[in-house]
Protein backbone atom coordinates (compact mmCIF):
# COMPACT_ATOMS: atom_id res chain seq x y z
CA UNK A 1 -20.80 22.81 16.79
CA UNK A 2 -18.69 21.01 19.22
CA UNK A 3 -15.35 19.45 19.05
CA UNK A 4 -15.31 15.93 18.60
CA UNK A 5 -12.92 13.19 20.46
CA UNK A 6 -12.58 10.94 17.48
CA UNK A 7 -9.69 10.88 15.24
CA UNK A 8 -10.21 12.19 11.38
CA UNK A 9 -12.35 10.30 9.41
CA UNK A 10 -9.34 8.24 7.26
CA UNK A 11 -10.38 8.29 3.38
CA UNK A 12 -10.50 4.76 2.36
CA UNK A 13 -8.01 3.02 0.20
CA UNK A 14 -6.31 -0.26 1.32
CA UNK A 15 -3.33 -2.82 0.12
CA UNK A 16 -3.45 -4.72 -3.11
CA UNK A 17 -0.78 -6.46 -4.89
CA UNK A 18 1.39 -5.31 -7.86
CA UNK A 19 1.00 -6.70 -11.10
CA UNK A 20 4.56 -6.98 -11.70
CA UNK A 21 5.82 -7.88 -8.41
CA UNK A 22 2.99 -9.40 -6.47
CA UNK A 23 3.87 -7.54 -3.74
CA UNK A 24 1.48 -5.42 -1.19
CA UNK A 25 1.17 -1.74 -2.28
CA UNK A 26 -0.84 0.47 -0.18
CA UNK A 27 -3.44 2.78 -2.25
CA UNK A 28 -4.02 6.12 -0.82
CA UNK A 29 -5.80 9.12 -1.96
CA UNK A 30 -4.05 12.37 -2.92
CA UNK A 31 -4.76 16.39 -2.28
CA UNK A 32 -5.96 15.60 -6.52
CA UNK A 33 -8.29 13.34 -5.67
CA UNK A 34 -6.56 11.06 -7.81
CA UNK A 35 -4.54 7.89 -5.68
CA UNK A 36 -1.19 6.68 -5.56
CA UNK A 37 0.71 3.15 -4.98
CA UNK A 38 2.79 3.37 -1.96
CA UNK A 39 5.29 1.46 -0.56
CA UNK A 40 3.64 0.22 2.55
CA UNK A 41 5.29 0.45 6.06
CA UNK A 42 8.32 2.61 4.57
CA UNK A 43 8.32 6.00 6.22
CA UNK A 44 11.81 7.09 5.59
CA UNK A 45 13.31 10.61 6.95
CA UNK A 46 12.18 12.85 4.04
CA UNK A 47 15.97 14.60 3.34
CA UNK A 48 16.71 11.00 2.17
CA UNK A 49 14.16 11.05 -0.74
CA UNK A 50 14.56 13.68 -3.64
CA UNK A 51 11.85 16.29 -3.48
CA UNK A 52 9.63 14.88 -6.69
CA UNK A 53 9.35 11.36 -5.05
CA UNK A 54 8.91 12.28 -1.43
CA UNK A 55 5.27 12.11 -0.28
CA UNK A 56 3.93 13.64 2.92
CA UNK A 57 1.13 12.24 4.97
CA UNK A 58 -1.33 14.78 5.43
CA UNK A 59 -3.60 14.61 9.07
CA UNK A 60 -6.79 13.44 6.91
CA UNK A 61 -5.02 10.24 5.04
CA UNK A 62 -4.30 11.86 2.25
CA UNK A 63 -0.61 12.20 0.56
CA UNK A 64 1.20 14.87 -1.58
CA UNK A 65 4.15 15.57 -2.80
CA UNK A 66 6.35 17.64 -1.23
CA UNK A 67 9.20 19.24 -2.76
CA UNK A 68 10.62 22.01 -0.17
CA UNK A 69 14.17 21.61 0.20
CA UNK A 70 15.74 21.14 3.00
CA UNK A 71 12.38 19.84 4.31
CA UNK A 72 12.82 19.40 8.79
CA UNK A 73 15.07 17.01 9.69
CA UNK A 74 12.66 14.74 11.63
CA UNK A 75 9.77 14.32 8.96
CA UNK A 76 8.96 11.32 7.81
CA UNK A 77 7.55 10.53 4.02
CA UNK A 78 6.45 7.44 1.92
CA UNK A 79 7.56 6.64 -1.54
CA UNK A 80 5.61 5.15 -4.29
CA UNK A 81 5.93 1.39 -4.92
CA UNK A 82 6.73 1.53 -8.43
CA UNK A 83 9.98 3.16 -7.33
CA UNK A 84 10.81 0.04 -5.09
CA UNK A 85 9.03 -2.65 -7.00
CA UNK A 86 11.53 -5.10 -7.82
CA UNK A 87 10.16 -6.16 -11.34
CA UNK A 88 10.05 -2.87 -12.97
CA UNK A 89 13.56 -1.36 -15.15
CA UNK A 90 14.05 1.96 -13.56
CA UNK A 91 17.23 4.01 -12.96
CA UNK A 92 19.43 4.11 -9.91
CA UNK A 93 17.54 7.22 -8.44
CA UNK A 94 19.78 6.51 -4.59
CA UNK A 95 21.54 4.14 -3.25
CA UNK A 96 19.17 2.89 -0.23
CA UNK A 97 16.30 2.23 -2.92
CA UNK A 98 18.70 -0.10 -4.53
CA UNK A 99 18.54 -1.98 -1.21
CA UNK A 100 15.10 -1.38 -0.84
CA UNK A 101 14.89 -3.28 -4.30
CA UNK A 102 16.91 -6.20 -3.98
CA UNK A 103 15.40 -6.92 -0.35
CA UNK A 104 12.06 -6.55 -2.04
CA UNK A 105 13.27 -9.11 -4.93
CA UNK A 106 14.12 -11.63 -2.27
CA UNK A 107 10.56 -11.24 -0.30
CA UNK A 108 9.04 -11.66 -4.07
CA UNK A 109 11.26 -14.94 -4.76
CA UNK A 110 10.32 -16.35 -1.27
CA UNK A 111 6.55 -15.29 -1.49
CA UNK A 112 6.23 -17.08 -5.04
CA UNK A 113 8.72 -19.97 -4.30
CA UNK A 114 7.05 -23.60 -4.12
CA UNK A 115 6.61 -25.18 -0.51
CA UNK A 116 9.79 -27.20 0.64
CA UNK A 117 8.36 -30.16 1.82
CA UNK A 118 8.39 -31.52 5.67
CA UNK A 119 11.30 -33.44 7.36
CA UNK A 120 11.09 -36.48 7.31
CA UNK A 121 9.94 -37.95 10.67
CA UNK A 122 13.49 -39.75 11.57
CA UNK A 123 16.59 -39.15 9.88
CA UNK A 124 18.66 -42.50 9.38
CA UNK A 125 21.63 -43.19 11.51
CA UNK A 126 24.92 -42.46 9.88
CA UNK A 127 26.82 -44.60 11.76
């Protein structure tokens, strides 16, 4: 057996929306073989996330939690969408999720908000 050039195979999974939200949630599969609802392209340094929330990409496209404290410096995690959705009650767990909320609340409000509609073609003359 040979190595191969091609990346690992990726397990599938994919975005779907939250019920509550509407938002995109990315759906990946865990070392359980179980999956979890991510927050997708959120990949912040893993020191900022406590250790029960902070999920590690593993090289196969899997995730799992990692709780070592201090994890390195440099590593990146992802964080589950539930934590960020903006429609769900949960506790202040730190302060840039609260951000991560309210920016999410706006995106929600502007993805469900009616269409304005066009200019009109000329504007009258005010003069």
């Amino acid at each position: 057996m040979g190595t191969s050039e091609e990346e690992p195979r990726r397990l599938g999974g994919g975005l779907s929306r939250c019920l509550f939200c509407g938002l995109l949630q990315d759906r990946v599969a865990t070392l359980d073989q179980d999956w979890v609802l991510l927050e997708p392209t959120m990949h912040p340094l893993a020191h900022t996330v406590p250790a029960e929330h902070r999920w590690i990409e593993l090289s196969d496209g899997r995730v799992t939690v990692h709780g070592v404290c201090p994890p390195d410096q440099f590593q990146r995690c992802r964080i589950e969408h539930r934590l960020a959705c903006p429609a769900q009650q949960l506790p202040d767990l730190w302060p840039w999720l609260t951000s991560l909320r309210g920016e999410n609340a706006r995106q929600a409000g502007r993805q469900n908000a009616p269409e304005l509609p066009p200019p009109p073609e000329e504007w009258p003359n005010a003069g």
